[in-house]
PDB file of N, CA and C in Angstrom:
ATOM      1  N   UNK A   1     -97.442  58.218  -2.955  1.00  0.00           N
ATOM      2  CA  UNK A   1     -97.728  59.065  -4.088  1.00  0.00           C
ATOM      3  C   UNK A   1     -97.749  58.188  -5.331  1.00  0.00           C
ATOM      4  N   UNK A   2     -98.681  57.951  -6.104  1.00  0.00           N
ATOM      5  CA  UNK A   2     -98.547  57.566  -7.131  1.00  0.00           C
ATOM      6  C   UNK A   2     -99.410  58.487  -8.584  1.00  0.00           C
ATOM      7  N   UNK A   3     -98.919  58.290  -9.860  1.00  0.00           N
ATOM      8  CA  UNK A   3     -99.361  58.694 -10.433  1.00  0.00           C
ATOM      9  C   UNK A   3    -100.673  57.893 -11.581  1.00  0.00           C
ATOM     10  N   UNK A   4    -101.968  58.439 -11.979  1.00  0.00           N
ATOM     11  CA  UNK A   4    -102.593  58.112 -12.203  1.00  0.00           C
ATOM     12  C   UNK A   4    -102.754  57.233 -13.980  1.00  0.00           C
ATOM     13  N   UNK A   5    -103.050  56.306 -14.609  1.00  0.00           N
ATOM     14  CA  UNK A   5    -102.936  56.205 -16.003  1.00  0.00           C
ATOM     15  C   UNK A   5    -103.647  57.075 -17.003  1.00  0.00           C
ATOM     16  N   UNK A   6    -103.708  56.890 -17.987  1.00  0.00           N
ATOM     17  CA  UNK A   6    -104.308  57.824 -19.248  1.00  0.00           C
ATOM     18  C   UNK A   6    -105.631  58.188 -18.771  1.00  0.00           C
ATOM     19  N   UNK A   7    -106.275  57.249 -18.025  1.00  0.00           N
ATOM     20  CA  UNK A   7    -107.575  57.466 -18.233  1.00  0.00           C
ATOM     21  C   UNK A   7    -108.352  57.925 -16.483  1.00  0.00           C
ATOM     22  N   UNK A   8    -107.272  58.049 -15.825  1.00  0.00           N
ATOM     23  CA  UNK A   8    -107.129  58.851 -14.422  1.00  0.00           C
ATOM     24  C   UNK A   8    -107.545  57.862 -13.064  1.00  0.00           C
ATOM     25  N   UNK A   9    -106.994  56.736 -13.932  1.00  0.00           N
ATOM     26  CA  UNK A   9    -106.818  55.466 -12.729  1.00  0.00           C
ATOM     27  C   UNK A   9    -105.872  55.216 -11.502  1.00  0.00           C
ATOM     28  N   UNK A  10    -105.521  54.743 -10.830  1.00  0.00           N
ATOM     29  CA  UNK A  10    -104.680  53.846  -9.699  1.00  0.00           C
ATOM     30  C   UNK A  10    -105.254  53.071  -9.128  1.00  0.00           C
ATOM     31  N   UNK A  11    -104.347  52.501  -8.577  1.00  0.00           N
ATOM     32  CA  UNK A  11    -104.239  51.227  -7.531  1.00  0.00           C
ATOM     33  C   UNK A  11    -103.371  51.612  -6.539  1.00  0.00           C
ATOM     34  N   UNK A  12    -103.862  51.549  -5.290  1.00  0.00           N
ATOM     35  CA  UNK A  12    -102.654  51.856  -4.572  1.00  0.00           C
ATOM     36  C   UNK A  12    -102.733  50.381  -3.177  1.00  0.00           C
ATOM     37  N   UNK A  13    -101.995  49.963  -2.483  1.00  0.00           N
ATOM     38  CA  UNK A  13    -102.386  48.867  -1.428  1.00  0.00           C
ATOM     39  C   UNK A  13    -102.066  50.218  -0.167  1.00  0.00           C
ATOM     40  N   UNK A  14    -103.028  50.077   1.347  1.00  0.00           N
ATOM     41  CA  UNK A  14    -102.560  50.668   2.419  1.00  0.00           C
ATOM     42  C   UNK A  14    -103.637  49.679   3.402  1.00  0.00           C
ATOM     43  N   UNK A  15    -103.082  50.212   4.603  1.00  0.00           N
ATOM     44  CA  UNK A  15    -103.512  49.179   5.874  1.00  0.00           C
ATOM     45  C   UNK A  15    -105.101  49.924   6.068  1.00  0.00           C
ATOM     46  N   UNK A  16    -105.424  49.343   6.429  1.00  0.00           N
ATOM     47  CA  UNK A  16    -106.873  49.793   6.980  1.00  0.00           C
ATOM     48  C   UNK A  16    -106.808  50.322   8.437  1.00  0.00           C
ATOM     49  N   UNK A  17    -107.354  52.031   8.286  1.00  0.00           N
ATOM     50  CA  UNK A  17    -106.937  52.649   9.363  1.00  0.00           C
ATOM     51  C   UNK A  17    -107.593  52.516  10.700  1.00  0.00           C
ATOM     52  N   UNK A  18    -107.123  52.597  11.951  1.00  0.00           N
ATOM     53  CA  UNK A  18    -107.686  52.321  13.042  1.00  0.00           C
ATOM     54  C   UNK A  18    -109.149  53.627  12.931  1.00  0.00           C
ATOM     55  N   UNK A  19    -109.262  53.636  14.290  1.00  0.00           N
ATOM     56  CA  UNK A  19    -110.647  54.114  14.931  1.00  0.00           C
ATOM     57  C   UNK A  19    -110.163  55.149  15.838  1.00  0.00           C
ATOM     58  N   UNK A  20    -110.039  56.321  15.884  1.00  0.00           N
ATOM     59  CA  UNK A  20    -109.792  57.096  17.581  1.00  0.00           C
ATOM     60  C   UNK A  20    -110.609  58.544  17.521  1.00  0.00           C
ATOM     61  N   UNK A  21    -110.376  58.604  18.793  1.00  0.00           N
ATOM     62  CA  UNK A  21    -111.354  59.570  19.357  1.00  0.00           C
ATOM     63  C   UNK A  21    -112.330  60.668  18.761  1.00  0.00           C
ATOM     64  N   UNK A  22    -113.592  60.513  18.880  1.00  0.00           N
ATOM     65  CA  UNK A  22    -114.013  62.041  17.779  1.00  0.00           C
ATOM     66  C   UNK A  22    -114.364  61.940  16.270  1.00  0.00           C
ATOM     67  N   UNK A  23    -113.790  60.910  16.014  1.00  0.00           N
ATOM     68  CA  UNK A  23    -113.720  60.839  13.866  1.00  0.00           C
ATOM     69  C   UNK A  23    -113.949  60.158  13.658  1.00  0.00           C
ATOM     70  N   UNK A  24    -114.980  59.787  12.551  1.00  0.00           N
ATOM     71  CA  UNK A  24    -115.279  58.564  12.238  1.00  0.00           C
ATOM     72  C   UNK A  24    -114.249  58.161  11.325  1.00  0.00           C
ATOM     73  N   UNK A  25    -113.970  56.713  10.750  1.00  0.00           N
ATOM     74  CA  UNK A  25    -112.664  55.810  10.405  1.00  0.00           C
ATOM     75  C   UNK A  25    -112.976  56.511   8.516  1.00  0.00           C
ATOM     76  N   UNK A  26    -112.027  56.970   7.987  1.00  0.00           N
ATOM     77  CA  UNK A  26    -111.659  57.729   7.172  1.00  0.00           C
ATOM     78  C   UNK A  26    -110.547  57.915   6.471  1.00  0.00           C
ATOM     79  N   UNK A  27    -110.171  58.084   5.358  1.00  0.00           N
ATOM     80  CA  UNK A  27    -109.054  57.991   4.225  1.00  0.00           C
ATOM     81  C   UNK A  27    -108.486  59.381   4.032  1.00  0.00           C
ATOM     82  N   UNK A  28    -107.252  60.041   3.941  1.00  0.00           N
ATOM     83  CA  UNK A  28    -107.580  61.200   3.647  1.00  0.00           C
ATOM     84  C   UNK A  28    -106.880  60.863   1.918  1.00  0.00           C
ATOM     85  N   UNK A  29    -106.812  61.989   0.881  1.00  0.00           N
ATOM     86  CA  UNK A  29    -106.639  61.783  -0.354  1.00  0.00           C
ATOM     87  C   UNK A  29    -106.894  63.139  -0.576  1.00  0.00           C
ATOM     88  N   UNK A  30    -105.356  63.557  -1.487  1.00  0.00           N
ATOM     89  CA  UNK A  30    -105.222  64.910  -2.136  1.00  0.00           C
ATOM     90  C   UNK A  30    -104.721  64.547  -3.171  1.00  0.00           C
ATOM     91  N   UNK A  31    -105.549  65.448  -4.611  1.00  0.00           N
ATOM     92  CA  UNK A  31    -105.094  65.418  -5.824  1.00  0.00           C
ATOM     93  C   UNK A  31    -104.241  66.520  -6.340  1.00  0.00           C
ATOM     94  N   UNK A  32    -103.697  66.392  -7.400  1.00  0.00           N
ATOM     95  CA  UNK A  32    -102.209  67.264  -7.925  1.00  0.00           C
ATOM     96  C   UNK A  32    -102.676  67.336  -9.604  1.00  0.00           C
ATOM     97  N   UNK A  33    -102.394  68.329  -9.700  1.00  0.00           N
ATOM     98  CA  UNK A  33    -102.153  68.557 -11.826  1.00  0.00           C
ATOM     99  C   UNK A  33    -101.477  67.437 -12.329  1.00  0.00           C
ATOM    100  N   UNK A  34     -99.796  67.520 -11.406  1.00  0.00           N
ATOM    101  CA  UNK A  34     -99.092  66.999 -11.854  1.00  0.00           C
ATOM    102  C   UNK A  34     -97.906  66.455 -11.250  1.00  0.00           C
ATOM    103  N   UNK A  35     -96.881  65.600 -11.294  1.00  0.00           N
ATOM    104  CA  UNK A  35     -95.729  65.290 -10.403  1.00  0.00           C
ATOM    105  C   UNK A  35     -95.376  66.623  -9.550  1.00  0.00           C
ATOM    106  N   UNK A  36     -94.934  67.171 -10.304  1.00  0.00           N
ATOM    107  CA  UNK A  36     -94.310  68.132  -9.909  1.00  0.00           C
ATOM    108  C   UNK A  36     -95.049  68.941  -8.852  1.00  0.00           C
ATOM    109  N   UNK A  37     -96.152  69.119  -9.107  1.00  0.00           N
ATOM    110  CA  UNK A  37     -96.943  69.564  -7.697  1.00  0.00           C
ATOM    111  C   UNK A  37     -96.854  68.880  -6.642  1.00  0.00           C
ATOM    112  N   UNK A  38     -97.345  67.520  -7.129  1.00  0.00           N
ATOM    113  CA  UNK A  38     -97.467  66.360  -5.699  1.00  0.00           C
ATOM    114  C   UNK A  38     -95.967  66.034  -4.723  1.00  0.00           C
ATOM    115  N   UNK A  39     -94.710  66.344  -5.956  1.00  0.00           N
ATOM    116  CA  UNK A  39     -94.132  66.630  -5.286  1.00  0.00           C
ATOM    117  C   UNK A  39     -93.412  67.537  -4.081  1.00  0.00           C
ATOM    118  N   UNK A  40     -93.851  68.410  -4.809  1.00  0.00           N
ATOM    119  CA  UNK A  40     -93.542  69.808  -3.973  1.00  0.00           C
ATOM    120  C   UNK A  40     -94.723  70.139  -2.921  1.00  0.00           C
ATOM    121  N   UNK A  41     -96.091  69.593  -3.146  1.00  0.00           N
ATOM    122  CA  UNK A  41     -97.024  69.337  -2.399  1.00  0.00           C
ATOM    123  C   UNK A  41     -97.226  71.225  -2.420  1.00  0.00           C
ATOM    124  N   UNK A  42     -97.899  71.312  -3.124  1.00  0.00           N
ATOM    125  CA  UNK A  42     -98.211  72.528  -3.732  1.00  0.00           C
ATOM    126  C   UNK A  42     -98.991  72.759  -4.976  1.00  0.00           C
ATOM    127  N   UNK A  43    -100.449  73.912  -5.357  1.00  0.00           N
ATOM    128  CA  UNK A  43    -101.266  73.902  -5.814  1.00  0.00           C
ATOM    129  C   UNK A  43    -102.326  72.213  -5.682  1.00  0.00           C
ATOM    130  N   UNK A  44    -102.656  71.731  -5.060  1.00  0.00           N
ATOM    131  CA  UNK A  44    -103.330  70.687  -4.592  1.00  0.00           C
ATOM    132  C   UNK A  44    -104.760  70.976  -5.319  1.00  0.00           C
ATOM    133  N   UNK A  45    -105.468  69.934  -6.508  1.00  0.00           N
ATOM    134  CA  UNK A  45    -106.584  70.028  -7.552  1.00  0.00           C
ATOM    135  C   UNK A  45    -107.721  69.857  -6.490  1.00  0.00           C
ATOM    136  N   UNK A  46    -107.633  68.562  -4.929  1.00  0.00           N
ATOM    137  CA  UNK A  46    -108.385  68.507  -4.452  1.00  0.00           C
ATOM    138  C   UNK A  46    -107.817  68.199  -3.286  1.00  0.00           C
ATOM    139  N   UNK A  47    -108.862  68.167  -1.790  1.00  0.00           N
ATOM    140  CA  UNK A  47    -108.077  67.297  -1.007  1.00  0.00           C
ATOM    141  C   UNK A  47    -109.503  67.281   0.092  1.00  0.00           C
ATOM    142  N   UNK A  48    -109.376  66.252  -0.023  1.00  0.00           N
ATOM    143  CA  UNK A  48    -110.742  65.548   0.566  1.00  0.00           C
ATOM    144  C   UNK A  48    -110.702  63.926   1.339  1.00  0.00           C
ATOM    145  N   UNK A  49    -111.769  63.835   2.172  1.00  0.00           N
ATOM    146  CA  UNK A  49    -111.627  62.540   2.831  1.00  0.00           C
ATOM    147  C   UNK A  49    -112.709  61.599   2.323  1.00  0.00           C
ATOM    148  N   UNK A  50    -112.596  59.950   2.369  1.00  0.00           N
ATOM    149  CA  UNK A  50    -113.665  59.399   2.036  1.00  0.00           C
ATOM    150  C   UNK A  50    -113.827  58.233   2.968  1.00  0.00           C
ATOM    151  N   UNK A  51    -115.080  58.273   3.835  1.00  0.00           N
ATOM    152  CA  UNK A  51    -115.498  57.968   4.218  1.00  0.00           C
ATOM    153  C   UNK A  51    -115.636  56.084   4.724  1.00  0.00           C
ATOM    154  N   UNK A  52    -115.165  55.231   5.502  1.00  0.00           N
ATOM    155  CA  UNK A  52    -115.167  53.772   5.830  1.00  0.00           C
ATOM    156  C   UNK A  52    -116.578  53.240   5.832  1.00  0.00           C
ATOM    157  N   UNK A  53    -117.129  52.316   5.003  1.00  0.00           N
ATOM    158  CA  UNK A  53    -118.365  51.666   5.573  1.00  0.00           C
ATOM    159  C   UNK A  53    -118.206  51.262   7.116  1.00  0.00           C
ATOM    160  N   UNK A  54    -119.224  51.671   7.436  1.00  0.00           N
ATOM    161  CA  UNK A  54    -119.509  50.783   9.154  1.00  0.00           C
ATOM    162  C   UNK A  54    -119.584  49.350   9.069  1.00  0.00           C
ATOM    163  N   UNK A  55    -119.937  48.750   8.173  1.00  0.00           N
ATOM    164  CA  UNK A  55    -120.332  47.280   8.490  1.00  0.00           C
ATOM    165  C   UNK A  55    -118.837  46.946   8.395  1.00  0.00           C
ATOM    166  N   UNK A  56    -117.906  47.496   7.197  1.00  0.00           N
ATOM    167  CA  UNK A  56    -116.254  47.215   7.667  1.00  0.00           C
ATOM    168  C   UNK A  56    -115.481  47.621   8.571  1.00  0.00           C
ATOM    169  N   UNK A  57    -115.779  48.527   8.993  1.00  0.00           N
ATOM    170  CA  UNK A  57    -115.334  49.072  10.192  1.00  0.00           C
ATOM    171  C   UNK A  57    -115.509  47.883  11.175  1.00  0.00           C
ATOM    172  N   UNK A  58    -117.027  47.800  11.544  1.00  0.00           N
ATOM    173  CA  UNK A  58    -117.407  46.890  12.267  1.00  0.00           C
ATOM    174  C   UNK A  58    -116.792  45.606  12.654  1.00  0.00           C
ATOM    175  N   UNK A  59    -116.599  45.104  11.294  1.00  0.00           N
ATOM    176  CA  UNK A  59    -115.661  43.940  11.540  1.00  0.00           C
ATOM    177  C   UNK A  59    -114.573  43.756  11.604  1.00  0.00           C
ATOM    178  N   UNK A  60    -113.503  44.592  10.637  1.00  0.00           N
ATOM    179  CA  UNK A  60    -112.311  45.246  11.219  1.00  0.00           C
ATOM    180  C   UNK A  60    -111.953  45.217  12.883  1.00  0.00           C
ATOM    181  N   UNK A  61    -112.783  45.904  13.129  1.00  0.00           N
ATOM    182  CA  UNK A  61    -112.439  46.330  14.647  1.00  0.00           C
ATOM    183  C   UNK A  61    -112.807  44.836  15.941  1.00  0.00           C
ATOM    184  N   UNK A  62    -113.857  44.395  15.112  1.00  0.00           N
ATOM    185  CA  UNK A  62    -114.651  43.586  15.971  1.00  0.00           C
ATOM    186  C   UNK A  62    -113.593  42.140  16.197  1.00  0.00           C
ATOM    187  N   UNK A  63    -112.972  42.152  14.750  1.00  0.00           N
ATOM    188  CA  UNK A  63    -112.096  40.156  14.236  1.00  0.00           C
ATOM    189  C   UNK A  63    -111.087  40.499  14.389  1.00  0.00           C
ATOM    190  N   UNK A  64    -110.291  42.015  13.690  1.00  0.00           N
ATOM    191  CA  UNK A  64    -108.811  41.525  12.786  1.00  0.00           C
ATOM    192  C   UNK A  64    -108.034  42.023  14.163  1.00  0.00           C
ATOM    193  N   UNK A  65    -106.722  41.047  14.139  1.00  0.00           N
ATOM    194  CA  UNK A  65    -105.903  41.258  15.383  1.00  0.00           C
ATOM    195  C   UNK A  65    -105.428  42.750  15.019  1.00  0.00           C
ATOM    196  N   UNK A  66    -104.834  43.175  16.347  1.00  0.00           N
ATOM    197  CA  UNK A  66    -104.245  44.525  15.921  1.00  0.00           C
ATOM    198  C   UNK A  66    -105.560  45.419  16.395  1.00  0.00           C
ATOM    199  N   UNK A  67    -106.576  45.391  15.990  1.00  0.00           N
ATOM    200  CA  UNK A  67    -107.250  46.508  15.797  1.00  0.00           C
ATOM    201  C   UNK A  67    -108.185  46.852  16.903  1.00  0.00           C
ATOM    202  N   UNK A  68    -107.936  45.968  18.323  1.00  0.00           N
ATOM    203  CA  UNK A  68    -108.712  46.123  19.754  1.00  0.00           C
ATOM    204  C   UNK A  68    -109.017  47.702  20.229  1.00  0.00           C
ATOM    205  N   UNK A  69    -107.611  48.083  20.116  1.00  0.00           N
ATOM    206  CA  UNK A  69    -107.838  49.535  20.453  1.00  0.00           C
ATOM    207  C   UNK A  69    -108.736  50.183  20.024  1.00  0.00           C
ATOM    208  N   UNK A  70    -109.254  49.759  18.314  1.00  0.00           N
ATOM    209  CA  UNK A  70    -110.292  50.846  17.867  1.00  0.00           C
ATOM    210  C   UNK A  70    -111.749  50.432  18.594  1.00  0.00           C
ATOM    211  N   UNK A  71    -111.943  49.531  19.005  1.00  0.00           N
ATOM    212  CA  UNK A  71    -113.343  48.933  19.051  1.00  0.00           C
ATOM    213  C   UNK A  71    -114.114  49.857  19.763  1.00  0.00           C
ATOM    214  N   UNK A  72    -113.840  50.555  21.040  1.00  0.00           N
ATOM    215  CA  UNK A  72    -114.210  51.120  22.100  1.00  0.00           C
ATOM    216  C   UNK A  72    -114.511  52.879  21.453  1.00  0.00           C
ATOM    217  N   UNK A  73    -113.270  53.062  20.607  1.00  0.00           N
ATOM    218  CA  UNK A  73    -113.491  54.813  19.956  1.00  0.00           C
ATOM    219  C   UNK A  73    -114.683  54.396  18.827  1.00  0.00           C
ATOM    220  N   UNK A  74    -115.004  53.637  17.965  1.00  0.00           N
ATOM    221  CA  UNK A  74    -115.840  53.332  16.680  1.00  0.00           C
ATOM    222  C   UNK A  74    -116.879  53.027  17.701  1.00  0.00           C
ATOM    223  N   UNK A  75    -117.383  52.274  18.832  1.00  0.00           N
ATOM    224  CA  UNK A  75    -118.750  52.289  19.749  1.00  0.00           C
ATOM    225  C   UNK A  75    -119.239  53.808  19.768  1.00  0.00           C
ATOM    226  N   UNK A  76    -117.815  54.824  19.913  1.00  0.00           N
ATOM    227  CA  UNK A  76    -119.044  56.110  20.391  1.00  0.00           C
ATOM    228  C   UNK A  76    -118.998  57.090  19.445  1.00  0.00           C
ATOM    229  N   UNK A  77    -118.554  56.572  17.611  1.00  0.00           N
ATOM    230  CA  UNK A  77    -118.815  57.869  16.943  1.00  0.00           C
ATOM    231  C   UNK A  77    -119.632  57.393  15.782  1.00  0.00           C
ATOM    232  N   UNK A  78    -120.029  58.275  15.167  1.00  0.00           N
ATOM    233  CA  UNK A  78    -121.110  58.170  14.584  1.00  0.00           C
ATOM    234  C   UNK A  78    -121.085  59.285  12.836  1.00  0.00           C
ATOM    235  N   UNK A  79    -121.491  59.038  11.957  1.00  0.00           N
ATOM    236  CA  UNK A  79    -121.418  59.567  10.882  1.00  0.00           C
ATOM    237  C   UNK A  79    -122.241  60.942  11.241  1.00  0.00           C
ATOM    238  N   UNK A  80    -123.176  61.447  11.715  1.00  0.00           N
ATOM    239  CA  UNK A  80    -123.757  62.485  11.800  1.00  0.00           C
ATOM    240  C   UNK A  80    -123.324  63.187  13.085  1.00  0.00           C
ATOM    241  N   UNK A  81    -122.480  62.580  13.658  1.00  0.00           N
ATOM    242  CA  UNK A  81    -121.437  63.313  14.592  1.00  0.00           C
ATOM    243  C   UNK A  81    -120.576  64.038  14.100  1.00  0.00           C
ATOM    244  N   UNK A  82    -120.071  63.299  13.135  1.00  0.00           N
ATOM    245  CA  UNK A  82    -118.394  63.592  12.736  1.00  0.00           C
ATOM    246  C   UNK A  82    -118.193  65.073  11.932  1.00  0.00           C
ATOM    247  N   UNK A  83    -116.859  65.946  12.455  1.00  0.00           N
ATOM    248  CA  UNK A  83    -116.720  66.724  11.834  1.00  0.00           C
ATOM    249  C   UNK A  83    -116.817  66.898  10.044  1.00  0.00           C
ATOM    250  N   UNK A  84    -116.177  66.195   9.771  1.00  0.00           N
ATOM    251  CA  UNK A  84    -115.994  66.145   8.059  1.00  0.00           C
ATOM    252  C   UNK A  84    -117.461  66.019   7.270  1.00  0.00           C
ATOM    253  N   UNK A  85    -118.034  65.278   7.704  1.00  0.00           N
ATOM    254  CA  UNK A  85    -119.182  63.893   7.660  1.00  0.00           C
ATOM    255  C   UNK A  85    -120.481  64.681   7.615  1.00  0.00           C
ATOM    256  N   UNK A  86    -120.354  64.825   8.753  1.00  0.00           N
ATOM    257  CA  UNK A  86    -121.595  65.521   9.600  1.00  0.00           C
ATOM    258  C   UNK A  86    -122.680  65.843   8.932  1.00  0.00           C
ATOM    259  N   UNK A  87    -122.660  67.124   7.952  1.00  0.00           N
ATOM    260  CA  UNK A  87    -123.464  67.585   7.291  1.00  0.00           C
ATOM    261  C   UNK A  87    -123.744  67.657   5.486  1.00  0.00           C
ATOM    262  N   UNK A  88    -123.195  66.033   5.547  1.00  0.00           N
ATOM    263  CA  UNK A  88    -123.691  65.338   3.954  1.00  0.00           C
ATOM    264  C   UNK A  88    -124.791  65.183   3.918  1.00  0.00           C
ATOM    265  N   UNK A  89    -125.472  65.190   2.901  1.00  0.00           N
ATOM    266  CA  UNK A  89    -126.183  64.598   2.790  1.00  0.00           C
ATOM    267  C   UNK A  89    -126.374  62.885   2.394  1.00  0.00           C
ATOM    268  N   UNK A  90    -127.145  62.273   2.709  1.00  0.00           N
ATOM    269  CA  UNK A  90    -127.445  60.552   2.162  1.00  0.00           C
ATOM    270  C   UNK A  90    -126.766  60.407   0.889  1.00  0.00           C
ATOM    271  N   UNK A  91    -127.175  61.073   0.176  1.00  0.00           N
ATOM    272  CA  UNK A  91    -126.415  60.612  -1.573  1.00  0.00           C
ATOM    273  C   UNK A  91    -125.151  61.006  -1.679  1.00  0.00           C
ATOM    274  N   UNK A  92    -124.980  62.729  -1.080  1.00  0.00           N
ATOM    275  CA  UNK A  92    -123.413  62.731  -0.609  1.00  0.00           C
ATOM    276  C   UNK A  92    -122.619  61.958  -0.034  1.00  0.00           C
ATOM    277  N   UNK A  93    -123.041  61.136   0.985  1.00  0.00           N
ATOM    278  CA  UNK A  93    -121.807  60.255   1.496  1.00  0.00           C
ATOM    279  C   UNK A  93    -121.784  58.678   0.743  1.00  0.00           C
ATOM    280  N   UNK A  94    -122.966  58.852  -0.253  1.00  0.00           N
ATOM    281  CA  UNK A  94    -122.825  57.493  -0.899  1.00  0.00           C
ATOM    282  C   UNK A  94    -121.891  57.151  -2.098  1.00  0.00           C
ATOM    283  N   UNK A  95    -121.590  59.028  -2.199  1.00  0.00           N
ATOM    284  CA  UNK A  95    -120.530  58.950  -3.365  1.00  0.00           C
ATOM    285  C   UNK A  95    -118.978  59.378  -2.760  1.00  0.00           C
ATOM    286  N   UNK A  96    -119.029  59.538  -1.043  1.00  0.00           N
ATOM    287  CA  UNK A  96    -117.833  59.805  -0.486  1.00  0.00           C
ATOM    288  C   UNK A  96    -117.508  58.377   0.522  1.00  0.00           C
ATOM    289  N   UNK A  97    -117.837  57.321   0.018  1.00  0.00           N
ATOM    290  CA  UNK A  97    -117.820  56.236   0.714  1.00  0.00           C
ATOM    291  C   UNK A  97    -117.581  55.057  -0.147  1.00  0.00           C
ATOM    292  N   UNK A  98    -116.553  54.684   0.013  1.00  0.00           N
ATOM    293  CA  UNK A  98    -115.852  53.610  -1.355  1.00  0.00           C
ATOM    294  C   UNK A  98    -116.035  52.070  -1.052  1.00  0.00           C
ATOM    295  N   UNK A  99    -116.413  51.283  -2.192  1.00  0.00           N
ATOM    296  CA  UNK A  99    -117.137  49.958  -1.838  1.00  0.00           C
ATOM    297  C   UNK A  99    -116.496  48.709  -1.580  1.00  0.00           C
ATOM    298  N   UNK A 100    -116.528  48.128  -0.816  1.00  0.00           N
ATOM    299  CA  UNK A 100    -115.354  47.221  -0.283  1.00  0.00           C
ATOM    300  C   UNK A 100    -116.086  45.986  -0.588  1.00  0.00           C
ATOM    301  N   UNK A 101    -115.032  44.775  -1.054  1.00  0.00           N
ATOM    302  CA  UNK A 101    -115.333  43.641  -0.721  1.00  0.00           C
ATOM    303  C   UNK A 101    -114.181  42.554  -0.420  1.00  0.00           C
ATOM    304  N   UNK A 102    -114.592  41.787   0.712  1.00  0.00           N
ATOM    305  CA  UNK A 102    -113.348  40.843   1.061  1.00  0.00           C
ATOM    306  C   UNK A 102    -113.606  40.992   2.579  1.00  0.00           C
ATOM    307  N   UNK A 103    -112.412  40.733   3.463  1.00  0.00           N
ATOM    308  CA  UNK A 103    -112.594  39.840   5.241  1.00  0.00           C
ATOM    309  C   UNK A 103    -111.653  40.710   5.645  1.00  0.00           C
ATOM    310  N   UNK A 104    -111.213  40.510   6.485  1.00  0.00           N
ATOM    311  CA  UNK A 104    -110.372  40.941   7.491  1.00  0.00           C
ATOM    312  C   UNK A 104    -109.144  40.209   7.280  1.00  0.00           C
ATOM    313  N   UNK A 105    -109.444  38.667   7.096  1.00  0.00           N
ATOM    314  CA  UNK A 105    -108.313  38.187   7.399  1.00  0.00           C
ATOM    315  C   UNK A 105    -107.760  37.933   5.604  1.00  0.00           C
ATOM    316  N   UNK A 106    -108.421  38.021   4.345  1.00  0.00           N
ATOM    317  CA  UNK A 106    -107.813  37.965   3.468  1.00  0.00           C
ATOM    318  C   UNK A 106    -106.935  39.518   2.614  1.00  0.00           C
ATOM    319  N   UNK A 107    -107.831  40.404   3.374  1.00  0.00           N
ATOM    320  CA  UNK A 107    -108.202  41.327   2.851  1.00  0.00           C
ATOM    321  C   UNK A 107    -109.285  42.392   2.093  1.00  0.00           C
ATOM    322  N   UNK A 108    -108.770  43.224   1.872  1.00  0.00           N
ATOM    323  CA  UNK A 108    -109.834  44.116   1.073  1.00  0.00           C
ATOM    324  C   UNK A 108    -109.828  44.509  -0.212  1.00  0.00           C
ATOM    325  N   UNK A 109    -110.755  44.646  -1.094  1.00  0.00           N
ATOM    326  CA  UNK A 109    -110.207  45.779  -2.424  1.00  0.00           C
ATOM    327  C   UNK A 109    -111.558  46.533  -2.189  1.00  0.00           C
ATOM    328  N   UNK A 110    -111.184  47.891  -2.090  1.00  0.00           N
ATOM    329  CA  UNK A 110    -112.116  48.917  -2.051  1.00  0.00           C
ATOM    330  C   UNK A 110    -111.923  50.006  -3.460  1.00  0.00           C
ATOM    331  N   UNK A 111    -113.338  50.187  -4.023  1.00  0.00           N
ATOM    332  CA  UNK A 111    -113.372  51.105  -5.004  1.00  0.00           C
ATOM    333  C   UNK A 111    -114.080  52.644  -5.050  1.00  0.00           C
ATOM    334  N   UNK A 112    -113.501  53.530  -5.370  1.00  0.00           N
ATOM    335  CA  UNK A 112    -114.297  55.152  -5.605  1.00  0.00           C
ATOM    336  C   UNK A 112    -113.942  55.406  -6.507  1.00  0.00           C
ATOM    337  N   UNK A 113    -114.835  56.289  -6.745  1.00  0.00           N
ATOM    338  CA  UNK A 113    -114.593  57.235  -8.354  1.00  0.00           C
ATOM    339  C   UNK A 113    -114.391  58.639  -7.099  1.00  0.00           C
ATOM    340  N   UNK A 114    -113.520  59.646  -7.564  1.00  0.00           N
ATOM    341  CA  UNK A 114    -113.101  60.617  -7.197  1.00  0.00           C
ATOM    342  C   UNK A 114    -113.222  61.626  -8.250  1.00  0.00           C
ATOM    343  N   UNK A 115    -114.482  62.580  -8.430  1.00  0.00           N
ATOM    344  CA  UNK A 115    -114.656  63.769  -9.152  1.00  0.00           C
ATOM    345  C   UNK A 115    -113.398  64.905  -9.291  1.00  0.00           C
ATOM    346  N   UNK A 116    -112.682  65.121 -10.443  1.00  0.00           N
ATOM    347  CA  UNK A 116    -111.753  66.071 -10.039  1.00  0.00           C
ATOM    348  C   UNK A 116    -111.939  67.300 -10.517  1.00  0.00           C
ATOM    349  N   UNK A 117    -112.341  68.561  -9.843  1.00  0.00           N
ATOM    350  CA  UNK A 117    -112.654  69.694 -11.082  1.00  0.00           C
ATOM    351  C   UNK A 117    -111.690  70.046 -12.240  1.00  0.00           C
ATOM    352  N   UNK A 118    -112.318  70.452 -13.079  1.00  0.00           N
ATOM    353  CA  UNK A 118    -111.345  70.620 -14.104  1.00  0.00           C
ATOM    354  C   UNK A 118    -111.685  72.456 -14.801  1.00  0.00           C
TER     355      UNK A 118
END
């Protein structure tokens, strides 16, 4: 949980999630008014998933130790499979799909802008 700066920023560090059955590789992320919500995890502003590039996925799964298990579930799913996914459109998932740059073995920094209604 962290909270955002003046201007509705963060940074947060997390592992890059495996691959399994059915779903394509995905973030989940819920927004809050305020502490006090996020704490109590109650009235939630948004709560939505965003989407892994494949070409990171790809290599993720393909190089970084640890991540064998996913290789075989990420072979058989597919973005126009996937429940969540499924029925975006192209420009929709280009703004539910956050931009990565970096390796496997140094790491990643991935960026989104996250629309929050207001």
């Amino acid at each position: 949980m962290q909270v955002s700066d003046e201007n509705g920023r963060l940074d947060f560090v997390t592992v890059f999630p495996g691959c399994y059955p059915g779903r394509w590789p995905h973030l989940h992320l819920e927004n809050f008014a305020s502490l006090a919500d996020a704490t109590n995890g109650k009235n939630s502003v948004l709560t939505t998933q965003l989407a892994l590039p494949a070409d990171v996925c790809a290599d993720v799964y393909g190089n970084a130790k640890g991540y064998e298990g996913s290789r075989n579930p990420f072979s058989h799913v597919s973005i126009a499979g996937d429940v969540s996914f499924g029925d975006n459109t192209p420009a929709q998932m280009k703004v539910m799909t956050p931009k990565f740059r970096g390796d496997p073995e140094s790491g990643y920094v991935a960026t989104a802008t996250v629309g929050i209604p207001v």
